[in-house]
C-alpha atoms as a PDB file:
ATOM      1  CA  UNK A   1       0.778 -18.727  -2.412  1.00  0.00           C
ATOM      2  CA  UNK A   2      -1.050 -17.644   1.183  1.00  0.00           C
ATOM      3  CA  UNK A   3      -3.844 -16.694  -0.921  1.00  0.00           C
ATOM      4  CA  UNK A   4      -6.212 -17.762  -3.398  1.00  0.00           C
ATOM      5  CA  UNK A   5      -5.072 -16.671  -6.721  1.00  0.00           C
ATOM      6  CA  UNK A   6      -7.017 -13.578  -8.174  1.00  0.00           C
ATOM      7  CA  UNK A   7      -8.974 -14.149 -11.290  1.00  0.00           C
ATOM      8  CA  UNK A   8      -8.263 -11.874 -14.276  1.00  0.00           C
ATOM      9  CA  UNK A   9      -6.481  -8.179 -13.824  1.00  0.00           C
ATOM     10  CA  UNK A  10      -9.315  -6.732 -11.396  1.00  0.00           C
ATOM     11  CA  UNK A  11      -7.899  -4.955  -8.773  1.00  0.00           C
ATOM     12  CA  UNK A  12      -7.820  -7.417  -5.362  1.00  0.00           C
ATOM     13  CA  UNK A  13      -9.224  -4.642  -2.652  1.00  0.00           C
ATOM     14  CA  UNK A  14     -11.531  -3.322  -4.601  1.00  0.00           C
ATOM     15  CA  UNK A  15     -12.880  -7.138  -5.828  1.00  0.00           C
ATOM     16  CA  UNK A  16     -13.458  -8.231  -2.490  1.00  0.00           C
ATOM     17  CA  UNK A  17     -15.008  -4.484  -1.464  1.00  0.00           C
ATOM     18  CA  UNK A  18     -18.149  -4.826  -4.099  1.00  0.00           C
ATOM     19  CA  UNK A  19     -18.416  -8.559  -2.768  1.00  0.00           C
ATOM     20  CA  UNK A  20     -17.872  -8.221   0.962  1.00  0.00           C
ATOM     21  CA  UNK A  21     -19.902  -5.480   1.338  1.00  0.00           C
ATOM     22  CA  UNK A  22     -22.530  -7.323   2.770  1.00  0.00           C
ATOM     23  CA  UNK A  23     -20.285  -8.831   5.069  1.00  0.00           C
ATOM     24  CA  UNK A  24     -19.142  -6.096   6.826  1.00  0.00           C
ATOM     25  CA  UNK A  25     -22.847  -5.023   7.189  1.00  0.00           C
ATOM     26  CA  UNK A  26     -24.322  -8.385   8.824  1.00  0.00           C
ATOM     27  CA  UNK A  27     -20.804  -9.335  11.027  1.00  0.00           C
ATOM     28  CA  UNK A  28     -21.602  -8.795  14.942  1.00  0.00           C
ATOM     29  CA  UNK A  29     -20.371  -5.739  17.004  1.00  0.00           C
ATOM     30  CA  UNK A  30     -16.897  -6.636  18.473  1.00  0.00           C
ATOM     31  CA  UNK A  31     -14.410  -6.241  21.192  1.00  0.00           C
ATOM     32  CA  UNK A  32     -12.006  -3.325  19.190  1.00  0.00           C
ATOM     33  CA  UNK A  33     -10.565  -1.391  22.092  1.00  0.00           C
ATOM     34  CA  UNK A  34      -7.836  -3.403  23.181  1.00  0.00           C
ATOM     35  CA  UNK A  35      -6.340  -3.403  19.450  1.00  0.00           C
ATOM     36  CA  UNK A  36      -6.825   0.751  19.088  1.00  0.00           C
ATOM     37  CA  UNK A  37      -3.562   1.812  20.443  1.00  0.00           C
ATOM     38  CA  UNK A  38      -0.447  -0.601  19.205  1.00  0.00           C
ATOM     39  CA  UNK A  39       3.465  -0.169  19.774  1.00  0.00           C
ATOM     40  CA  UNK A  40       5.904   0.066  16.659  1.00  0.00           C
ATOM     41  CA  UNK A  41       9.006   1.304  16.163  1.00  0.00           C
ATOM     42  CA  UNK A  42       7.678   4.789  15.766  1.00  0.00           C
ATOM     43  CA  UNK A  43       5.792   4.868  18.886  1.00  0.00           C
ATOM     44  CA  UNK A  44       2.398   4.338  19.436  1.00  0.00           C
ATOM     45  CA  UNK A  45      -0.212   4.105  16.547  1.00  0.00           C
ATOM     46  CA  UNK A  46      -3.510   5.126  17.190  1.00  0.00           C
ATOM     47  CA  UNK A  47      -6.035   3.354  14.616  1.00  0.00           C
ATOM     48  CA  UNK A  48      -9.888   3.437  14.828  1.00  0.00           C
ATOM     49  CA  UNK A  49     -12.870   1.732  13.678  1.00  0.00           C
ATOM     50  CA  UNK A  50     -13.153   1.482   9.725  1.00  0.00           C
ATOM     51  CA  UNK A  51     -16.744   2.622   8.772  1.00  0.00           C
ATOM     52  CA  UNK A  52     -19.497   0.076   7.284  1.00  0.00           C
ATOM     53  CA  UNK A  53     -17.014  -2.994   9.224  1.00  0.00           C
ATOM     54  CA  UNK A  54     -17.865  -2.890  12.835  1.00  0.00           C
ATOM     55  CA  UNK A  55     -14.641  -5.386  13.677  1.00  0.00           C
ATOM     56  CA  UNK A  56     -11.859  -4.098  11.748  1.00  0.00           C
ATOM     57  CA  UNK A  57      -9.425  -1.520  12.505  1.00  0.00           C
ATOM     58  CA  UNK A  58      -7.923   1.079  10.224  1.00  0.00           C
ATOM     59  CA  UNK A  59      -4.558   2.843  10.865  1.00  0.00           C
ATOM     60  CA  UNK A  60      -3.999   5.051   7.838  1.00  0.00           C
ATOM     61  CA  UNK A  61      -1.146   6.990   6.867  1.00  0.00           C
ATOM     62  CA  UNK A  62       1.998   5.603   9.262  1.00  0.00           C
ATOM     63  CA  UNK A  63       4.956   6.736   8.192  1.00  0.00           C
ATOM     64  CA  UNK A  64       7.352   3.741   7.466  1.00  0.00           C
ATOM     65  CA  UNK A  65      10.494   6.644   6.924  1.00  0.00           C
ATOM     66  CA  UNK A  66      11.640   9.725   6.975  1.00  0.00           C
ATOM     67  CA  UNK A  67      10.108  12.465   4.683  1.00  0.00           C
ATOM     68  CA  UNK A  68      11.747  12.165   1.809  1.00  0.00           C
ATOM     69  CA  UNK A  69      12.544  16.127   2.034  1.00  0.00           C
ATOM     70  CA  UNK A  70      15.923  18.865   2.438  1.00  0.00           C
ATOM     71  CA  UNK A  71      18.792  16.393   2.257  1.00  0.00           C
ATOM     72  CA  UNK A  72      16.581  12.927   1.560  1.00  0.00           C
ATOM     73  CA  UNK A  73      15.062  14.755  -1.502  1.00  0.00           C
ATOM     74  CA  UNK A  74      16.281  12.297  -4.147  1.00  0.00           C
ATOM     75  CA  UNK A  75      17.919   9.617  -1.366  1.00  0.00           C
ATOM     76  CA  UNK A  76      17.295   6.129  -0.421  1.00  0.00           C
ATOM     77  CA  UNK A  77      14.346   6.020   2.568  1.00  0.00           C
ATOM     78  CA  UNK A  78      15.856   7.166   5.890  1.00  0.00           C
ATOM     79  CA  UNK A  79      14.703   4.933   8.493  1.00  0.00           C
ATOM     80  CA  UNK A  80      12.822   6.244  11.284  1.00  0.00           C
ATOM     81  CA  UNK A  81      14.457   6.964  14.768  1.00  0.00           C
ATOM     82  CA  UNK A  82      12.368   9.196  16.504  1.00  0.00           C
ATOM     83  CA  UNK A  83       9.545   7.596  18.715  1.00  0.00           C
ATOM     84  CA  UNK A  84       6.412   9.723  19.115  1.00  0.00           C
ATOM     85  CA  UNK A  85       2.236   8.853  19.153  1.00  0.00           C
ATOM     86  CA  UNK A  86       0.393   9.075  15.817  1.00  0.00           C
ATOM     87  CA  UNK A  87      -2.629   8.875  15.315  1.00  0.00           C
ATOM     88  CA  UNK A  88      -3.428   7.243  12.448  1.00  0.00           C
ATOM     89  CA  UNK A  89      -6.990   8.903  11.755  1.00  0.00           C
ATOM     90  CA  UNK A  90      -6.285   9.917   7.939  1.00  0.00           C
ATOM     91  CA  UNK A  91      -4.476   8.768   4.773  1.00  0.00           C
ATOM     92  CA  UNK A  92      -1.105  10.292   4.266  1.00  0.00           C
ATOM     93  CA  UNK A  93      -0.474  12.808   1.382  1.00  0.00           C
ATOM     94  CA  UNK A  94      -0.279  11.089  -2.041  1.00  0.00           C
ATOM     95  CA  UNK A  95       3.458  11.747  -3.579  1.00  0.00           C
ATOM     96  CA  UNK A  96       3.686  14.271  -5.760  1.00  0.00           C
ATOM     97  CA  UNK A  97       2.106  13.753  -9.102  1.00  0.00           C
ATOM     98  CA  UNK A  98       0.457  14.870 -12.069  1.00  0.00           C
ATOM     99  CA  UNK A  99      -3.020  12.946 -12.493  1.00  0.00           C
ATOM    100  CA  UNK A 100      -4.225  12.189 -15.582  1.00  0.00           C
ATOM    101  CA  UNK A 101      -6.518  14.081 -17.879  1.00  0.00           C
ATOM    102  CA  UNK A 102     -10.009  13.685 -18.602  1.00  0.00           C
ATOM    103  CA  UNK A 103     -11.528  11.334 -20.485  1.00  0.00           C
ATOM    104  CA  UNK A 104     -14.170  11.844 -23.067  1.00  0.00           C
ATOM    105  CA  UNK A 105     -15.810   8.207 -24.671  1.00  0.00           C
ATOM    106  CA  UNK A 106     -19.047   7.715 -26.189  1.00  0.00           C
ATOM    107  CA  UNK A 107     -21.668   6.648 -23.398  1.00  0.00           C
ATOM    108  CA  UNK A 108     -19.989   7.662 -20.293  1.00  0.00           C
ATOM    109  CA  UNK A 109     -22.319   8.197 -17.335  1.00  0.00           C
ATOM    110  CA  UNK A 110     -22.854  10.724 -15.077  1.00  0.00           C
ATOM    111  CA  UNK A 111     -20.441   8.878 -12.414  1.00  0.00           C
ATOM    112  CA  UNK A 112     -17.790   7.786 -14.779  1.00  0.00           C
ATOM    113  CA  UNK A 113     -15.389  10.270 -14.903  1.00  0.00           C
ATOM    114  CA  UNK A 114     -15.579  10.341 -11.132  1.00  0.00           C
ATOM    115  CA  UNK A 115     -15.006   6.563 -11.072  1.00  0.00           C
ATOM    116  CA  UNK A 116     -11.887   6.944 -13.293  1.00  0.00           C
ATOM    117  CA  UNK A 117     -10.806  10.178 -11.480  1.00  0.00           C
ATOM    118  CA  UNK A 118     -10.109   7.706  -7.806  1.00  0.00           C
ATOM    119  CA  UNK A 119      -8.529   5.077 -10.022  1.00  0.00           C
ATOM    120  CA  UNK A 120      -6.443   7.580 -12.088  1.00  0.00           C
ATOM    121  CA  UNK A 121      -5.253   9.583  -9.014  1.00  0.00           C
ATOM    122  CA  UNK A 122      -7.229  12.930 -10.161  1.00  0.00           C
ATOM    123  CA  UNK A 123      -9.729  13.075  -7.073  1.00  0.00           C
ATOM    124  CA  UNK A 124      -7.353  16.325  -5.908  1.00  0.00           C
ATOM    125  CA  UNK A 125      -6.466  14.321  -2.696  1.00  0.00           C
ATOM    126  CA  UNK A 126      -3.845  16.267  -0.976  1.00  0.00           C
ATOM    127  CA  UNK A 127       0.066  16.135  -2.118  1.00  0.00           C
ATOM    128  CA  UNK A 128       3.323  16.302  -0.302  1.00  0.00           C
ATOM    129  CA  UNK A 129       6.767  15.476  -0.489  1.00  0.00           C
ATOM    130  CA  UNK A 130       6.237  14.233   2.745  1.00  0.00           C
ATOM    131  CA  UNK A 131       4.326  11.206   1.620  1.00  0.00           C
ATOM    132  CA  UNK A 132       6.034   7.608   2.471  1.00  0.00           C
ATOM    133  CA  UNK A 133       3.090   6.719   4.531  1.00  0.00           C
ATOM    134  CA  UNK A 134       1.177   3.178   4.550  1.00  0.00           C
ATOM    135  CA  UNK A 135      -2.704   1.931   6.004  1.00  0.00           C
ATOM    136  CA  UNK A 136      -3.335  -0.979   7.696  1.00  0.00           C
ATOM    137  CA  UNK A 137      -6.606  -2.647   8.378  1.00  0.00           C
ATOM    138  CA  UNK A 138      -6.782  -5.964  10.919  1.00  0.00           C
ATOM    139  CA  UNK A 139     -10.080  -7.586  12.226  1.00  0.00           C
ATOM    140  CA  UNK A 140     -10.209  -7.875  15.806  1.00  0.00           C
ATOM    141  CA  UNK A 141     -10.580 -11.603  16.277  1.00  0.00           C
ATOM    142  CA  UNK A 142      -8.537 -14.695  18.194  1.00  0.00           C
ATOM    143  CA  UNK A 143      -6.311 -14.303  15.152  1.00  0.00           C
ATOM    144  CA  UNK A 144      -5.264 -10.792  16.052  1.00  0.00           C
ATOM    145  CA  UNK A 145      -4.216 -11.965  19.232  1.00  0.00           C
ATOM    146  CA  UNK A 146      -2.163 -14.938  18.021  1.00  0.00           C
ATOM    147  CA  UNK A 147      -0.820 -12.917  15.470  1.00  0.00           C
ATOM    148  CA  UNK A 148      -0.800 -15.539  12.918  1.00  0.00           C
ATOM    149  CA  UNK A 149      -2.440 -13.724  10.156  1.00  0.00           C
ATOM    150  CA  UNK A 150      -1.596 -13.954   6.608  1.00  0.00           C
ATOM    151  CA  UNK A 151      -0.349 -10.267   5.471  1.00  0.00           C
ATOM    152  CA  UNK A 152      -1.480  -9.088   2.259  1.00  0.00           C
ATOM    153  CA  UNK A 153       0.577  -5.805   1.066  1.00  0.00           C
ATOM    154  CA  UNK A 154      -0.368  -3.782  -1.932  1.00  0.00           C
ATOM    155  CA  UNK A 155       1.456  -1.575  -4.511  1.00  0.00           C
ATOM    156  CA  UNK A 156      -0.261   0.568  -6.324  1.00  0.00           C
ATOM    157  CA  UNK A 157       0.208   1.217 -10.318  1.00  0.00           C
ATOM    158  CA  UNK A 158       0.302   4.400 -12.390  1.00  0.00           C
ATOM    159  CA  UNK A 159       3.120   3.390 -14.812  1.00  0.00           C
ATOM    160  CA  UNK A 160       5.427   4.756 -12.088  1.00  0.00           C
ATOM    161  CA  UNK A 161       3.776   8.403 -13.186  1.00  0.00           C
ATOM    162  CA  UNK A 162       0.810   8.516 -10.808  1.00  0.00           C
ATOM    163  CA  UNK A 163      -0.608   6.045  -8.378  1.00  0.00           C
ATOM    164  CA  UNK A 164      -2.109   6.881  -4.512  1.00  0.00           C
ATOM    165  CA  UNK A 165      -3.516   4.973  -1.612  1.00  0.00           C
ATOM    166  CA  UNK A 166      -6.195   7.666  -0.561  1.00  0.00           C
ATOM    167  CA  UNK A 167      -8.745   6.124  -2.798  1.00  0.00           C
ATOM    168  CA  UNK A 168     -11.891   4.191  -2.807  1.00  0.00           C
ATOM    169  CA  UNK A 169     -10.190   1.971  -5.102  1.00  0.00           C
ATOM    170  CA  UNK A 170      -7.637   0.800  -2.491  1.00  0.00           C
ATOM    171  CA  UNK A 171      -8.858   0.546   0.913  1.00  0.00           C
ATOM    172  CA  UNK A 172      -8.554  -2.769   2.587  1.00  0.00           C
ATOM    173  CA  UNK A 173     -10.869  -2.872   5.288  1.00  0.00           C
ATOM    174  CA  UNK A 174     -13.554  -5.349   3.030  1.00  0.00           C
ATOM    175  CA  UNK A 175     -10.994  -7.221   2.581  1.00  0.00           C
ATOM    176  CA  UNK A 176      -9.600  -7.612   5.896  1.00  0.00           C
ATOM    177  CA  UNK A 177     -13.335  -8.435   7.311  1.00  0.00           C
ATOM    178  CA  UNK A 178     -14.140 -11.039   4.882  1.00  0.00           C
ATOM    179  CA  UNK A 179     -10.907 -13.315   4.910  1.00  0.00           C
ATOM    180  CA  UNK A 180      -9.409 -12.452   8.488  1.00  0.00           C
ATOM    181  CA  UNK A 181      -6.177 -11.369   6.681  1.00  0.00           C
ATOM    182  CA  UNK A 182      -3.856  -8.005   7.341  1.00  0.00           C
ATOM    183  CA  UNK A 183      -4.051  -5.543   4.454  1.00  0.00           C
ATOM    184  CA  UNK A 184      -1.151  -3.187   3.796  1.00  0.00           C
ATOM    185  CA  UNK A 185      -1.151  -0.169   0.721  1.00  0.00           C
ATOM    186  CA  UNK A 186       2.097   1.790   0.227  1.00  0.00           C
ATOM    187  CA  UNK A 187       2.442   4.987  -0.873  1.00  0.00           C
ATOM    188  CA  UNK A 188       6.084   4.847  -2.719  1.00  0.00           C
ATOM    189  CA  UNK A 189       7.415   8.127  -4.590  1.00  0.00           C
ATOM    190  CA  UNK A 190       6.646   8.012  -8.434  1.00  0.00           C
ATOM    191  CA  UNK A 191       7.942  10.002 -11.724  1.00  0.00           C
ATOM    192  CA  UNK A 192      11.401  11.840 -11.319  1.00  0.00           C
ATOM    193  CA  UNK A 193      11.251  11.931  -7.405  1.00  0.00           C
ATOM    194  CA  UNK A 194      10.797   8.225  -7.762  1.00  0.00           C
ATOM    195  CA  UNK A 195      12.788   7.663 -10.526  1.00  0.00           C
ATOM    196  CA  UNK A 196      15.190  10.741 -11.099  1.00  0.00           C
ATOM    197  CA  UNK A 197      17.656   8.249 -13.005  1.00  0.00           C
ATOM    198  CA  UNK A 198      20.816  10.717 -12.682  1.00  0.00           C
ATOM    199  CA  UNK A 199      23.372  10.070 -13.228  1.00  0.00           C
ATOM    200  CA  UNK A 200      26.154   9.105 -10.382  1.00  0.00           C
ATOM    201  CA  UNK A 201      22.812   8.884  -7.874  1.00  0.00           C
ATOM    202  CA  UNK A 202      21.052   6.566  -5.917  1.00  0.00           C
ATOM    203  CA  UNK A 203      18.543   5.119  -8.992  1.00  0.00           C
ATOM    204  CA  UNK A 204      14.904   3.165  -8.183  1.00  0.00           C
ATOM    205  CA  UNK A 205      13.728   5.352  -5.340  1.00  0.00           C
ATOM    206  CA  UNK A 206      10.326   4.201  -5.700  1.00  0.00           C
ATOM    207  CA  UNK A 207      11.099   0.309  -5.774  1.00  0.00           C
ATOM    208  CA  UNK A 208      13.542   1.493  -2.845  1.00  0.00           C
ATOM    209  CA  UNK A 209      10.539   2.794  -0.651  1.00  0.00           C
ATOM    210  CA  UNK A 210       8.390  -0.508  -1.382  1.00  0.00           C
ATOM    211  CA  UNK A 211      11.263  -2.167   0.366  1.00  0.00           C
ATOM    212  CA  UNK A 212      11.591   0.035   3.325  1.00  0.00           C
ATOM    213  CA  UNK A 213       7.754  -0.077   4.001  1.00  0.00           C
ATOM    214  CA  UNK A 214       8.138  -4.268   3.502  1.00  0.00           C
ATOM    215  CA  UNK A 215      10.792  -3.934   5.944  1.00  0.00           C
ATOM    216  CA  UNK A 216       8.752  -1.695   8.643  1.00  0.00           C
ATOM    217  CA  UNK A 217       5.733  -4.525   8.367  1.00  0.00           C
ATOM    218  CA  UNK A 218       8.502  -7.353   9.043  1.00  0.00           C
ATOM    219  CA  UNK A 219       9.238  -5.406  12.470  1.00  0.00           C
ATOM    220  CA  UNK A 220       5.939  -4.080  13.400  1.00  0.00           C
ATOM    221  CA  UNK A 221       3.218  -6.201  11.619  1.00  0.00           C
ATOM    222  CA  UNK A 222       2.572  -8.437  14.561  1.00  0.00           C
ATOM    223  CA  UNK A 223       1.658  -5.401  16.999  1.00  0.00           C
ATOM    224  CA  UNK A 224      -1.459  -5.711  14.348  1.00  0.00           C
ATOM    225  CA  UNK A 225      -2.264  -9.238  14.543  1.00  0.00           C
ATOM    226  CA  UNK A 226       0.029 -10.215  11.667  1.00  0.00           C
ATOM    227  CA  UNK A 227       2.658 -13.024  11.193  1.00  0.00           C
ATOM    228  CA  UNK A 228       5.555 -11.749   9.617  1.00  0.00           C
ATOM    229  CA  UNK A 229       6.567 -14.822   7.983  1.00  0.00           C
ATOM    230  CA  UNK A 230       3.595 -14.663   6.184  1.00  0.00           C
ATOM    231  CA  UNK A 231       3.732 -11.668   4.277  1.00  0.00           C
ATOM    232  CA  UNK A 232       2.889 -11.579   0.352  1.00  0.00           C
ATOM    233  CA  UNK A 233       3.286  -8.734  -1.953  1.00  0.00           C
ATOM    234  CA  UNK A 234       0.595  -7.329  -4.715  1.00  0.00           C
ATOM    235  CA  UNK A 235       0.533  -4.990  -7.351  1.00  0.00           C
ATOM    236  CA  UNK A 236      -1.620  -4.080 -10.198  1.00  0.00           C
ATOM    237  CA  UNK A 237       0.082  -2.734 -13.481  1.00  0.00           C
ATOM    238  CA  UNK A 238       3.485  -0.769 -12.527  1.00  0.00           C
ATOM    239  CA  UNK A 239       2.871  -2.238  -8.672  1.00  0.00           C
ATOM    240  CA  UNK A 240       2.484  -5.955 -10.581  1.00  0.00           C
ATOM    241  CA  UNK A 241       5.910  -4.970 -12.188  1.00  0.00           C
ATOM    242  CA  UNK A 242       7.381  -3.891  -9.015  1.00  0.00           C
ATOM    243  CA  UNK A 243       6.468  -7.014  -7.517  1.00  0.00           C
ATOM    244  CA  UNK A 244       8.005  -9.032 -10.333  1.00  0.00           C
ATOM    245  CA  UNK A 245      11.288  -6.675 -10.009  1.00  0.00           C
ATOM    246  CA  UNK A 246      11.517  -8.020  -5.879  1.00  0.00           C
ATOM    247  CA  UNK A 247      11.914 -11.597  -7.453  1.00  0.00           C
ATOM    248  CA  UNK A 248      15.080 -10.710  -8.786  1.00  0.00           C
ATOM    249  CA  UNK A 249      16.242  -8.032  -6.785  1.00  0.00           C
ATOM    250  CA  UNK A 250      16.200 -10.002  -3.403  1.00  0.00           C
ATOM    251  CA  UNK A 251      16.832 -13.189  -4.340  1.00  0.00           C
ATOM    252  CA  UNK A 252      18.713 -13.641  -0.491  1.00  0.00           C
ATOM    253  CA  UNK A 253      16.613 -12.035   1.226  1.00  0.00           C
ATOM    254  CA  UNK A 254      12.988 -11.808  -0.268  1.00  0.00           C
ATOM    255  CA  UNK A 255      11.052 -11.140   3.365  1.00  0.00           C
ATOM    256  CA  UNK A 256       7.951 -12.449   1.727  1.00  0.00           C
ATOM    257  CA  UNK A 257       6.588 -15.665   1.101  1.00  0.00           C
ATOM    258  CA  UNK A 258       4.448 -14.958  -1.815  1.00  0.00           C
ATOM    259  CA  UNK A 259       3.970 -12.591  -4.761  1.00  0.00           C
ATOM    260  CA  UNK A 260       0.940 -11.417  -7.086  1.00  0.00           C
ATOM    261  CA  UNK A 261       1.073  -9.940  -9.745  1.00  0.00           C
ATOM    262  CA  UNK A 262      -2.526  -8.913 -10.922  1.00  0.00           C
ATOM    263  CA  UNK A 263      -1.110  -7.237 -14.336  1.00  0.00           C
ATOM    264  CA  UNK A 264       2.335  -6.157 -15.438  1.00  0.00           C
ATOM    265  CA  UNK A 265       5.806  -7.924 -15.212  1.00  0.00           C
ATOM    266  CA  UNK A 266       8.986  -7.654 -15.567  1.00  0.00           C
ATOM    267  CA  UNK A 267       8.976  -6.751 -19.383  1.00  0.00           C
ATOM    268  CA  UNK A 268       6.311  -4.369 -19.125  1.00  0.00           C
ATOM    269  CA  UNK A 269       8.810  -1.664 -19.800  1.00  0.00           C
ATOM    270  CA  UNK A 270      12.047  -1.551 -21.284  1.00  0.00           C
ATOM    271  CA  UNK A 271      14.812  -0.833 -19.008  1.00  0.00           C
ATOM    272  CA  UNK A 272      17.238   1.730 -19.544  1.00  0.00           C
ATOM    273  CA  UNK A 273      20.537   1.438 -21.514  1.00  0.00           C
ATOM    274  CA  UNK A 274      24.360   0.755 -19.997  1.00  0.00           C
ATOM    275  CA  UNK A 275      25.307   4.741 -20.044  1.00  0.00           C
ATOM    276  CA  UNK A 276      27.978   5.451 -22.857  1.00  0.00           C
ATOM    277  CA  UNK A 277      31.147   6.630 -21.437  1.00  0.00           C
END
């Protein structure tokens, strides 16, 4: 692994957030502009300065394909020809979902629901078909200009039903201050636009997207300081199964060096039966 290995099923990002925290507040000012604007693919990116960490850079919601929309409504991930500048000031919309209802236990306090509403995808964040976006957050140091950072990408869980990256929970920019890695989340389509499972059609859109946005960081993650042979994958619950699924679904051609699966595997659900003729 290019990492240490996480203890328990706590969620990575959001670990090293409550523990880096006063990191980010005692590191020195530093040099940022020259990483603000990077090429890609796309076109130019256009990230910024990520609050409460004065040397890391966010770039949130990059599209990595095609809006999944019209014609690509229930398709593979188109890849991206056109070239234009984005600027990559705000998370992208999460894919569409239903978030899950309120919770009631003995106890709670005033904060709790809210707490469980960011991880549980009910904080009414903005939806959109048009949602295969990812973030990025890089510290601007030597590293960044070597580009021989370790890449850390992250799928989030929901048991494929809900799951967002525009959430406390997820952001990387702790993270990416405190260990001088790249962070990557991934928002992937979930529930029957992710999964329609009809028959005759292209099946496992969601684990299809988590490839395609594996497959834009391989060609663009060293414009961020990044080392593409150093990429590992993450997930927590359905995003530790999807990461269990790449094992044996690219077996040839993995692209990653490492996987982590904080919770959830490969037998976490049970897979659908051979259809009867």
């Amino acid at each position: 692994m290019l990492l240490p290995k996480a203890k328990g099923t706590a969620l990575i990002l959001s670990a090293a957030t409550a523990v880096a925290a006063s990191v980010g507040a005692t590191t020195p000012s530093c040099n940022t502009r020259q990483f603000l604007t990077v090429s890609t693919s796309n076109g130019p990116v256009i990230g910024h300065a990520a609050s409460n960490s004065d040397c890391v850079i966010e770039y949130l919601g990059i599209p990595f394909a095609q809006p999944p929309v019209g014609d690509l409504r229930f398709a593979a991930p188109a890849k991206i020809t056109a070239k234009n500048t984005y600027e990559a000031a705000h998370y992208g919309a999460d894919c569409p979902l239903t978030p899950s209802k309120p919770v009631d236990y003995p106890g709670f306090t005033p904060q709790a629901q809210r707490i469980i509403n960011y991880f549980a995808s009910g904080a009414g964040t903005p939806q959109s078909e048009d949602c295969l976006t990812l973030n990025i957050w890089s510290k601007a140091t030597r590293n960044s200009l070597k580009a021989k950072k370790p890449v850390l990408v992250f799928f989030y869980g929901g048991r494929f039903a809900i799951g967002n990256t525009d959430t406390p929970f997820y952001t990387g920019k702790y993270f990416a201050d405190a260990e001088d890695i790249v962070v990557v989340t991934v928002n992937y389509r979930i529930n029957i636009f992710g999964f329609p499972g009809a028959p005759g059609s292209t099946q496992n859109l969601g684990l299809r997207d988590q490839r395609a946005a594996v497959e834009w960081v391989r060609e663009n993650i060293k414009q961020f300081g990044g080392d593409a042979y150093k990429i590992t994958i993450a997930g927590q619950s359905a995003g530790g199964v999807s990461v269990d699924y790449w094992t044996y679904a690219y077996e040839k051609d993995p692209i990653v060096k490492g996987v982590i699966a904080h919770s959830g595997n490969a037998f976490s659900f049970p897979v659908n039966a051979p259809r009867r003729p």
